[in-house]
Protein backbone atom coordinates (compact mmCIF):
# COMPACT_ATOMS: atom_id res chain seq x y z
CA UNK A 1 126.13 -176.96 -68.66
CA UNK A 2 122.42 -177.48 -68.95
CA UNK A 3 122.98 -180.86 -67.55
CA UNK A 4 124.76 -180.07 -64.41
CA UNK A 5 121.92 -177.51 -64.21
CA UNK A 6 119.39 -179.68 -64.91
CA UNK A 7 120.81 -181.96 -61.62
CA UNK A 8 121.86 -179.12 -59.13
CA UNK A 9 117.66 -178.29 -59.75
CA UNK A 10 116.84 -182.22 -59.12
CA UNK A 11 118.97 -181.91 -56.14
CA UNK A 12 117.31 -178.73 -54.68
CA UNK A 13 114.30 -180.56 -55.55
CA UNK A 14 115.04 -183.67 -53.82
CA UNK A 15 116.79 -181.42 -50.75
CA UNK A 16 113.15 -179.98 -49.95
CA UNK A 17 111.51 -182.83 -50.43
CA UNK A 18 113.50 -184.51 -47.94
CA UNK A 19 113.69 -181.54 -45.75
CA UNK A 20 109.83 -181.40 -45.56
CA UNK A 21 109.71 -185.09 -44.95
CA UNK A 22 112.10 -184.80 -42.05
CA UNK A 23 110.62 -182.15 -39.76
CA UNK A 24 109.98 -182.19 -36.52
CA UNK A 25 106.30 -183.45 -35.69
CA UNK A 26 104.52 -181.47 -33.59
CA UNK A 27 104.28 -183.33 -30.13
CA UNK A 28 100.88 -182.93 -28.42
CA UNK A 29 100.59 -185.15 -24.58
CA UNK A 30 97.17 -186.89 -24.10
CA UNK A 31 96.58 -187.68 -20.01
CA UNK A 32 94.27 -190.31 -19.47
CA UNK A 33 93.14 -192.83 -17.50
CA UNK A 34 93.86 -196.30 -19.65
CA UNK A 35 94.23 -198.71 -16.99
CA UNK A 36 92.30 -198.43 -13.45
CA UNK A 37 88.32 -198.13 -12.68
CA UNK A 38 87.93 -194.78 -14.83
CA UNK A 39 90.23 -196.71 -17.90
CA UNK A 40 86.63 -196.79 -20.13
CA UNK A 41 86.78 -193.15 -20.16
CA UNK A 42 90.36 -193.25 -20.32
CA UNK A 43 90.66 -195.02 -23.58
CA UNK A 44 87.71 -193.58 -25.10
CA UNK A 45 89.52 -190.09 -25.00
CA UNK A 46 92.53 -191.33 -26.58
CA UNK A 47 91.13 -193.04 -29.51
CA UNK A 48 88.95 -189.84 -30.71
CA UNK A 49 92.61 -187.79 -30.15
CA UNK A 50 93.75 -190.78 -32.28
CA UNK A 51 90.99 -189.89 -35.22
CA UNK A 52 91.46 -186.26 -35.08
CA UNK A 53 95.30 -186.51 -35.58
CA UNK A 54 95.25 -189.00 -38.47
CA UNK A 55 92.51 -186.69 -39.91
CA UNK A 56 94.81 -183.48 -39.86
CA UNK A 57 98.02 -185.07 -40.81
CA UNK A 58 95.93 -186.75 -43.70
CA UNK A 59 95.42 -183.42 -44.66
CA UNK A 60 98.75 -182.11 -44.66
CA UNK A 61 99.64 -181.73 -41.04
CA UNK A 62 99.64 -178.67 -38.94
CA UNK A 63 101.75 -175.49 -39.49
CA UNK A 64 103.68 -178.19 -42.61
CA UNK A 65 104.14 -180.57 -40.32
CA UNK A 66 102.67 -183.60 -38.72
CA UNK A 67 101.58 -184.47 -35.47
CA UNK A 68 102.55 -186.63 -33.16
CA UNK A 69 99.96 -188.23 -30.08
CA UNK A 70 102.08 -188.49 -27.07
CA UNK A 71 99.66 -190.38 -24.45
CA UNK A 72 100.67 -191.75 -20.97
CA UNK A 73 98.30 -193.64 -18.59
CA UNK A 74 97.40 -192.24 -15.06
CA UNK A 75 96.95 -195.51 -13.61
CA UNK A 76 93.63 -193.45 -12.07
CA UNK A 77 96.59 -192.26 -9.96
CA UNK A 78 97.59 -188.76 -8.84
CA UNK A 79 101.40 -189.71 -8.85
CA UNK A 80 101.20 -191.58 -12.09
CA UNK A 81 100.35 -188.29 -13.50
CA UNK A 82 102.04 -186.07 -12.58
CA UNK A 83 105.44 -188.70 -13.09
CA UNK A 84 103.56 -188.85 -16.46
CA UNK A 85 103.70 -184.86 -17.29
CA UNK A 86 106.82 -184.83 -16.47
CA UNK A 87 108.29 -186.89 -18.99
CA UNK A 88 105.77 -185.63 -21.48
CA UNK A 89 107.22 -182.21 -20.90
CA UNK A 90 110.99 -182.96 -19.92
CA UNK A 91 111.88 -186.17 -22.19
CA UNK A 92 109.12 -185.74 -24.91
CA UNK A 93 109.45 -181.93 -25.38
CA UNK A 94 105.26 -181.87 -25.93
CA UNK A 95 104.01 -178.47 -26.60
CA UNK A 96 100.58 -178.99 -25.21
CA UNK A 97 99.27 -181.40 -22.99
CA UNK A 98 95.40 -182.76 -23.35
CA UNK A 99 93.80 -184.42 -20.48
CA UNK A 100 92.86 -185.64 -17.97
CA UNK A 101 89.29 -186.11 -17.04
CA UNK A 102 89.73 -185.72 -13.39
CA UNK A 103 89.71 -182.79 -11.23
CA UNK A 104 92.21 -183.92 -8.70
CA UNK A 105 94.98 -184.95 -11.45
CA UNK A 106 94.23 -181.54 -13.24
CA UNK A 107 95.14 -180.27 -9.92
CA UNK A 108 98.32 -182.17 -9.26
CA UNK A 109 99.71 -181.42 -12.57
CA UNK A 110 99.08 -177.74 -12.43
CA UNK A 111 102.31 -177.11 -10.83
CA UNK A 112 104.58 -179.23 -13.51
CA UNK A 113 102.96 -177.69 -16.16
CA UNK A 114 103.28 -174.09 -14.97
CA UNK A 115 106.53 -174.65 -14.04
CA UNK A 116 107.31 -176.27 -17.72
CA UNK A 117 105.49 -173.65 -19.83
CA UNK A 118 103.14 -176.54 -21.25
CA UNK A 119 99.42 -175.75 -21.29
CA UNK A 120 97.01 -178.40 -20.11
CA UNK A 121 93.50 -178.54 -21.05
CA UNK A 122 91.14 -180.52 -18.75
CA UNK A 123 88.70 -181.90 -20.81
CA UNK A 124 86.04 -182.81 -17.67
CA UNK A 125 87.49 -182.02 -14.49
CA UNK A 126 84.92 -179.56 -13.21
CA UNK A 127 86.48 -178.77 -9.69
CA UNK A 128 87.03 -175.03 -9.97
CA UNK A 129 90.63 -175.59 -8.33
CA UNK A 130 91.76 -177.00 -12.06
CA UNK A 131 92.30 -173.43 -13.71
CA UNK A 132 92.41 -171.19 -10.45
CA UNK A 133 94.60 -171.57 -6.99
CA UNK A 134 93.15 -171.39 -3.78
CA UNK A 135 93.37 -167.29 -3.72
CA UNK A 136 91.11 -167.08 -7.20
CA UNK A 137 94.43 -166.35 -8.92
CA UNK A 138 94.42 -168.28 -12.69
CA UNK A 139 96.85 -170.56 -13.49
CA UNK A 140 98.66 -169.60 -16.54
CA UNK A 141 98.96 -172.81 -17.81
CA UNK A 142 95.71 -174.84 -16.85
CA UNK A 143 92.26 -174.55 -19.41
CA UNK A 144 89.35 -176.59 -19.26
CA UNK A 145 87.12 -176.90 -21.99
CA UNK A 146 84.16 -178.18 -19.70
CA UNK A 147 81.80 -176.11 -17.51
CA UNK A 148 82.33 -176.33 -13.69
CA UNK A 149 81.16 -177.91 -10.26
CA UNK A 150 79.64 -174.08 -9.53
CA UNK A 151 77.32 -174.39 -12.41
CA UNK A 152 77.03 -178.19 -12.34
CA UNK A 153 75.60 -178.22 -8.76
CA UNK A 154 73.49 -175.25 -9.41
CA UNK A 155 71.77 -177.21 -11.93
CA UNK A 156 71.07 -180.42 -9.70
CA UNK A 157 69.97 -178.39 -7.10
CA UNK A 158 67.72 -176.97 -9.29
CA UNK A 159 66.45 -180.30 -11.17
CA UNK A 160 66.04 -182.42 -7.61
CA UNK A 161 64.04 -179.37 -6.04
CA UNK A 162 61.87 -177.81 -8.69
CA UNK A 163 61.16 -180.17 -11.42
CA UNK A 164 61.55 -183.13 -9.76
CA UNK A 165 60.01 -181.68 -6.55
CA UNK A 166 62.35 -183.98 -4.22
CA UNK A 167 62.81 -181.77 -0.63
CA UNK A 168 64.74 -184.08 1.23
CA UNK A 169 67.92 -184.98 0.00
CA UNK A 170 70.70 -187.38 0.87
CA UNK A 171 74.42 -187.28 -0.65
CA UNK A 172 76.63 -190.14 -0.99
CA UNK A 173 80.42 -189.19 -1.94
CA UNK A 174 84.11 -189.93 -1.84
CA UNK A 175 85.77 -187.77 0.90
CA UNK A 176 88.80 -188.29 -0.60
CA UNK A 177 88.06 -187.09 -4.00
CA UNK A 178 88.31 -183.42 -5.15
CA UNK A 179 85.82 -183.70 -7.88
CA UNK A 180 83.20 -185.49 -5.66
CA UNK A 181 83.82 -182.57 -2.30
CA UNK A 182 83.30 -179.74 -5.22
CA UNK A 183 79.93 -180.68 -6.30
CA UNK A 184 78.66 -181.74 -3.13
CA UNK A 185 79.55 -178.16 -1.66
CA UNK A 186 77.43 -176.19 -4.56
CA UNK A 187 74.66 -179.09 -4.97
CA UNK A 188 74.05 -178.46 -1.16
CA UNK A 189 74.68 -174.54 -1.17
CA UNK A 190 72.13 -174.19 -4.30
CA UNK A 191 69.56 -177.00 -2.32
CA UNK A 192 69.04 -175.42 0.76
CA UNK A 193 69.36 -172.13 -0.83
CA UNK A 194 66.11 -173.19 -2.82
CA UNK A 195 64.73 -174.33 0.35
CA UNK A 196 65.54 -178.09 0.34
CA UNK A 197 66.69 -179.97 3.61
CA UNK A 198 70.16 -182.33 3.36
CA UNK A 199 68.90 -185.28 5.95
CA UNK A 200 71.52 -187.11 5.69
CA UNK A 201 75.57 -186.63 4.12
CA UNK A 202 77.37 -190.06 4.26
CA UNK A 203 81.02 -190.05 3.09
CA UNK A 204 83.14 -193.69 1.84
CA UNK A 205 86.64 -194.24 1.17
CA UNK A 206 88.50 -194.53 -2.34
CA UNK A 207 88.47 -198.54 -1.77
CA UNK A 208 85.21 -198.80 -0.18
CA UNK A 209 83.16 -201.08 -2.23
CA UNK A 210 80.16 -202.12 0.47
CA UNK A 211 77.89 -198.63 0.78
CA UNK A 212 75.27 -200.85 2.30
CA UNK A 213 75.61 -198.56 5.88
CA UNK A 214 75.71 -195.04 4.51
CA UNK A 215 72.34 -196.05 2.48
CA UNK A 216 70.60 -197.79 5.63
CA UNK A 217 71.40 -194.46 7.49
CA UNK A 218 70.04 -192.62 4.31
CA UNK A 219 67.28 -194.73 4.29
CA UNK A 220 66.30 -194.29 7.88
CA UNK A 221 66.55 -190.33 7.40
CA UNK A 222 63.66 -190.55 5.37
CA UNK A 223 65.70 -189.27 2.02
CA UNK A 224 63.67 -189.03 -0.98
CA UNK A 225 66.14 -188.04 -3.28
CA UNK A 226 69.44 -189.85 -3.32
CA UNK A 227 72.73 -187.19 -5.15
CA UNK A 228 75.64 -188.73 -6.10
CA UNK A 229 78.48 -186.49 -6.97
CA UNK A 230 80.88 -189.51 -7.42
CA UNK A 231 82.29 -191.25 -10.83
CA UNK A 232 81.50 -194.33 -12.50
CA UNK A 233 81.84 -197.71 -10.35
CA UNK A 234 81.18 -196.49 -7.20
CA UNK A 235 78.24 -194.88 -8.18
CA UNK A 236 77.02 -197.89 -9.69
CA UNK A 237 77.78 -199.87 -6.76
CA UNK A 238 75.71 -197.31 -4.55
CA UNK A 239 72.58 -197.60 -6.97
CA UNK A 240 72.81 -201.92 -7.24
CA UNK A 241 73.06 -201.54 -3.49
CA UNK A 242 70.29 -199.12 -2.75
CA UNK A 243 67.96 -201.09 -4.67
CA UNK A 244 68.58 -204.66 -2.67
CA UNK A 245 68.23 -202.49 0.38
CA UNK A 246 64.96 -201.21 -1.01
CA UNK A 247 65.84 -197.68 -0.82
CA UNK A 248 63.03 -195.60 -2.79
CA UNK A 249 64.32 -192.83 -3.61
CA UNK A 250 64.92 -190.79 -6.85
CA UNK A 251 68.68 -190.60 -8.02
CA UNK A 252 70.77 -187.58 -9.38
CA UNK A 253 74.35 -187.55 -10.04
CA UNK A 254 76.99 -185.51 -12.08
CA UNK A 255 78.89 -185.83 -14.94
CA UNK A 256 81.03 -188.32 -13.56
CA UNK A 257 78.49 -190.69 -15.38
CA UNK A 258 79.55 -193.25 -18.17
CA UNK A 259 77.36 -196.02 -19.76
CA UNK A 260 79.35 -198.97 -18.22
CA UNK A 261 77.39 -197.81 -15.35
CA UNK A 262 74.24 -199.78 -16.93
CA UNK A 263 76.00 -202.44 -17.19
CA UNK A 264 77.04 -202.70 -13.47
CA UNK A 265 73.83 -201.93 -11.89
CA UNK A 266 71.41 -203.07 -14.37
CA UNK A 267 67.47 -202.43 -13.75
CA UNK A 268 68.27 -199.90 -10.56
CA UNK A 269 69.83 -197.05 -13.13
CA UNK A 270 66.74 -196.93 -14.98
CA UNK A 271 65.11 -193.04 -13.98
CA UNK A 272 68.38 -191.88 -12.65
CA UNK A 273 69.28 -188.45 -14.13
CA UNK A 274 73.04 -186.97 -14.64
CA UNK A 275 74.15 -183.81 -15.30
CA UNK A 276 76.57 -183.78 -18.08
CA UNK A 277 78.06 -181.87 -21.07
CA UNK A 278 76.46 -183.01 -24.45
CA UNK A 279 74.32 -185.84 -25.62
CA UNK A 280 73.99 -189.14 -27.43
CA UNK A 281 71.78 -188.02 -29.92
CA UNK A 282 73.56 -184.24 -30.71
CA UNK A 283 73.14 -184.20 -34.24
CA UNK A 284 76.42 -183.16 -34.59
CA UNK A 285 78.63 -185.26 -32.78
CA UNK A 286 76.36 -187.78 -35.08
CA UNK A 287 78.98 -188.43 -37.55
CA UNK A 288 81.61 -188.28 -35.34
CA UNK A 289 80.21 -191.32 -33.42
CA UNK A 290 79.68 -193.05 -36.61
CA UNK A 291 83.43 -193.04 -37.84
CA UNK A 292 84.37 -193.94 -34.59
CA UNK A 293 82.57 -197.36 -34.83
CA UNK A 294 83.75 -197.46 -38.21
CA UNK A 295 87.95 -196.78 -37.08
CA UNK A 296 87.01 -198.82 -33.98
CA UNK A 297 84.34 -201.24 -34.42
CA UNK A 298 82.57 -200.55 -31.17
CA UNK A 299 80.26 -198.22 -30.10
CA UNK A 300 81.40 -194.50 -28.46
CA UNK A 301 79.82 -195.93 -25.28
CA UNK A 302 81.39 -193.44 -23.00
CA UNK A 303 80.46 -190.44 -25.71
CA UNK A 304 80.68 -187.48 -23.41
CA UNK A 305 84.22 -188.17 -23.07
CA UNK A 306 84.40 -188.87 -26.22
CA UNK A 307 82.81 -185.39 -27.41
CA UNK A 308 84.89 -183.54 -24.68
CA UNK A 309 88.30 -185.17 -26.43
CA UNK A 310 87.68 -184.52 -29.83
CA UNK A 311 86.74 -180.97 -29.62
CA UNK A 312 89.45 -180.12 -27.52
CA UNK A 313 91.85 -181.88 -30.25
CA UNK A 314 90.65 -179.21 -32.70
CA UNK A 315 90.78 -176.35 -30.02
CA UNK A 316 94.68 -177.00 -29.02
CA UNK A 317 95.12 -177.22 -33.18
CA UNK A 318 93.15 -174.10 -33.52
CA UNK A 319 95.11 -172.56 -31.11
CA UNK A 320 98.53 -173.55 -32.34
CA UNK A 321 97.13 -172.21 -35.80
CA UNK A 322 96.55 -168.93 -34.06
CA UNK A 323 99.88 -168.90 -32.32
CA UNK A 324 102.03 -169.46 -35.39
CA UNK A 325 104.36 -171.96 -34.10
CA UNK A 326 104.49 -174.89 -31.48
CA UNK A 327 105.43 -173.10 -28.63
CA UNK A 328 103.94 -173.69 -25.14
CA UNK A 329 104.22 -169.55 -23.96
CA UNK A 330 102.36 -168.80 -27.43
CA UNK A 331 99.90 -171.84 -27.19
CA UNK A 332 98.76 -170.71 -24.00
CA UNK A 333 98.18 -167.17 -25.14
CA UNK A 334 95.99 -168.28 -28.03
CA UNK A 335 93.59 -170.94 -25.78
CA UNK A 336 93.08 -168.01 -23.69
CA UNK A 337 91.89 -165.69 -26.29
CA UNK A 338 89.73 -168.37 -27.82
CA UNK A 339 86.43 -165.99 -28.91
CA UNK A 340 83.18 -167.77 -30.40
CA UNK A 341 85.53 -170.50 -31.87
CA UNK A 342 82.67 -172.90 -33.17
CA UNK A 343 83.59 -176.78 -32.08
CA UNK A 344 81.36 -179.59 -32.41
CA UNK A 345 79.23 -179.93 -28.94
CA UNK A 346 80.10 -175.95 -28.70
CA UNK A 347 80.77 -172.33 -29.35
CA UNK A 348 83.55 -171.95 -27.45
CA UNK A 349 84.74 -168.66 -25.62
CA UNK A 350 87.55 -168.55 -22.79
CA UNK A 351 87.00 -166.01 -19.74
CA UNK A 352 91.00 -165.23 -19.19
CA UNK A 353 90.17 -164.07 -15.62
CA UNK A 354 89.24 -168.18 -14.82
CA UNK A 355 90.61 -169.96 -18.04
CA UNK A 356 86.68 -171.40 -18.11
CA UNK A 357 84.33 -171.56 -21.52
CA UNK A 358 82.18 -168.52 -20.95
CA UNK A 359 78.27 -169.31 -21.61
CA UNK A 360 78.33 -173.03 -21.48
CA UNK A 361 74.85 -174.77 -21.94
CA UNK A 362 74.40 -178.26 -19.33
CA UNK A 363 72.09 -181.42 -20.68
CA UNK A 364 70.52 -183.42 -18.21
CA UNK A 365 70.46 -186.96 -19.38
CA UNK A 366 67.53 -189.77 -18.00
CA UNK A 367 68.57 -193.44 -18.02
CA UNK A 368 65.46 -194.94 -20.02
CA UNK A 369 63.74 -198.67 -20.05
CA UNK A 370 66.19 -199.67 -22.44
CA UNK A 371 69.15 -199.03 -19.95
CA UNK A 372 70.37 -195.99 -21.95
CA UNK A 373 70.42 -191.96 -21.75
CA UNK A 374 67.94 -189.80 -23.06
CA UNK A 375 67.84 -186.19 -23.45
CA UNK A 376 65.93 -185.18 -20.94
CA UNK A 377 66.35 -180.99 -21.26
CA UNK A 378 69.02 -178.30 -21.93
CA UNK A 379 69.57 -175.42 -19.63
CA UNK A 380 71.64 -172.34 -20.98
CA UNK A 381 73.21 -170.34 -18.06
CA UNK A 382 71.21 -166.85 -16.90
């Protein structure tokens, strides 16, 4: 008898172990950009969601079991990604969907995801469509952990007119791009509200690669500030371009900024400013960047998205902590009663009247001699 005991208990034993071993991960989406002109922000994203996954299931998992990384590239498409959520939501059954960067996917996918119960966290699209409809109403199923184009313009207004003492300014943007219409609408609102003059507002298509008219006009309207409210390449373009057309002015963009910039435009991005969301030299994304070149071998070039990904990795696992289970409905309901949850770049609070962080601080970055960002200041919100 104490031997068939002795084995029913090894059994049992065995049983759990195998039961534990053989539950369901929990499936979490990552949107991103991997292929395409934003793909260095793209991939950057994924491979700190990448680090913060093995870290927690190296550690046990989440609610006793592990997680799985679900990501799909956009293609820098709107109809890649929103095919993309689908499948994440329909096929994969993900409970939470991270990503993307841009405000016009954010704004695509709002629909799927309402419509599938799966919250999505925008990690930098600032566009204040992302987490509200065109009535102000919030969208029950859209977050961003970022600040917005509101603030973000504010605060370029306010750096090209008062410390920089520019009164003539000139915008260069994509008319087809959400993100870039956003933040030229509250960069000029905030400018002229301060008292600064737009002379000139020259708008270029998605595949437009030749700016070299819109900057002659610029240059001709006697600009002495040049605001860019674009991302990446095409700013890059504009600023290689401006320079061999010897257009002296002072430059200001967004956060749409990422160090491959520098390496596009060379000498001209030296004493450009950006607004953006954190900093290089953040002592505490400081040994975050290091294991990254340690998993990775490279450098976190494009380190606000890097900073942006990681910390909403452990807000969407704080959240599903919170919630008790891996449940879209319930996940949702936790990110928007995130209070004074204490991330790495952040404190992090969600207003659930906009789905928006509450109280976020902007950094205003300066492309130095050495063809990288400095900290140039930090401006909390009035």
């Amino acid at each position: 008898m104490k031997k068939v005991l002795a084995l029913l208990t090894l059994a049992v034993v065995v049983f759990a172990a195998g039961a534990a071993f053989a539950a369901e991960p929990i499936k979490i989406g990552y949107l991103a950009a991997l292929t395409g002109d934003y793909a260095q922000y793209g991939i950057t994203e994924v491979n700190m969601a990448k680090m913060v996954v093995n870290d927690i299931n190296a550690q046990g998992g989440l609610l006793g079991c592990q997680i799985e990384l679900i990501p799909y590239d956009t293609k820098t498409r709107n109809e890649d990604a929103v095919n993309a959520v689908r499948r994440m939501i329909e096929s994969d059954k993900v409970c939470v969907i991270v990503g993307a960067n841009s405000s016009g996917i954010n704004i695509a996918t709002a629909p799927i995801v309402a419509k599938g119960k799966t919250p999505q966290i925008s990690t930098v699209g600032t566009n204040p469509l992302v987490t509200v409809d065109n009535k102000g109403r919030v969208r029950d199923y859209s977050f961003r952990i970022c600040f917005t184009d509101p603030y973000q313009g504010a605060l370029a207004a306010d750096l090209a007119y008062n410390d920089l003492g520019k009164k003539n300014a000139a915008i260069l943007y994509n008319v087809g791009s959400d993100y870039a219409q956003g933040l030229r609408e509250f960069f000029v609102k905030n400018y002229e509200k301060l008292g600064g003059k737009v002379v000139a507002d020259e708008g270029f298509r998605e595949t437009d690669v030749d700016y070299r008219a819109q900057l002659t006009k610029i240059k001709n309207a006697g600009a002495d500030l040049l605001f860019l409210p674009g991302m990446g390449k095409d700013m890059a373009l504009a600023i290689k371009q401006a320079q061999e057309l010897g257009l002296n002015v002072t430059i200001v963009g967004g956060d749409g900024y990422g160090e491959f910039m520098n390496e596009i435009a060379g000498d001209a991005m030296k004493g450009t400013y950006w607004i953006n969301h954190t900093y290089l030299e953040d002592p505490e994304m400081a040994p975050i960047f290091k294991r990254y070149k340690e998993v990775y071998n490279d450098d976190c070039k494009e380190f606000v998205n890097g900073t942006m990904a990681y910390d909403a990795m452990y807000w969407v696992i704080d959240a599903i902590k919170r919630a008790g289970k891996a449940e879209g409905p319930a996940i949702a309901k936790a990110l928007e009663a995130t209070k004074g949850l204490k991330l790495h770049h952040a404190t992090l609070t969600i207003d659930p009247e906009t789905h928006n962080p509450l109280n976020k601080a902007g950094i205003i970055l300066k492309v130095g001699d050495d063809l990288h960002t400095k900290f140039y200041k930090k401006v909390e919100p009035k």
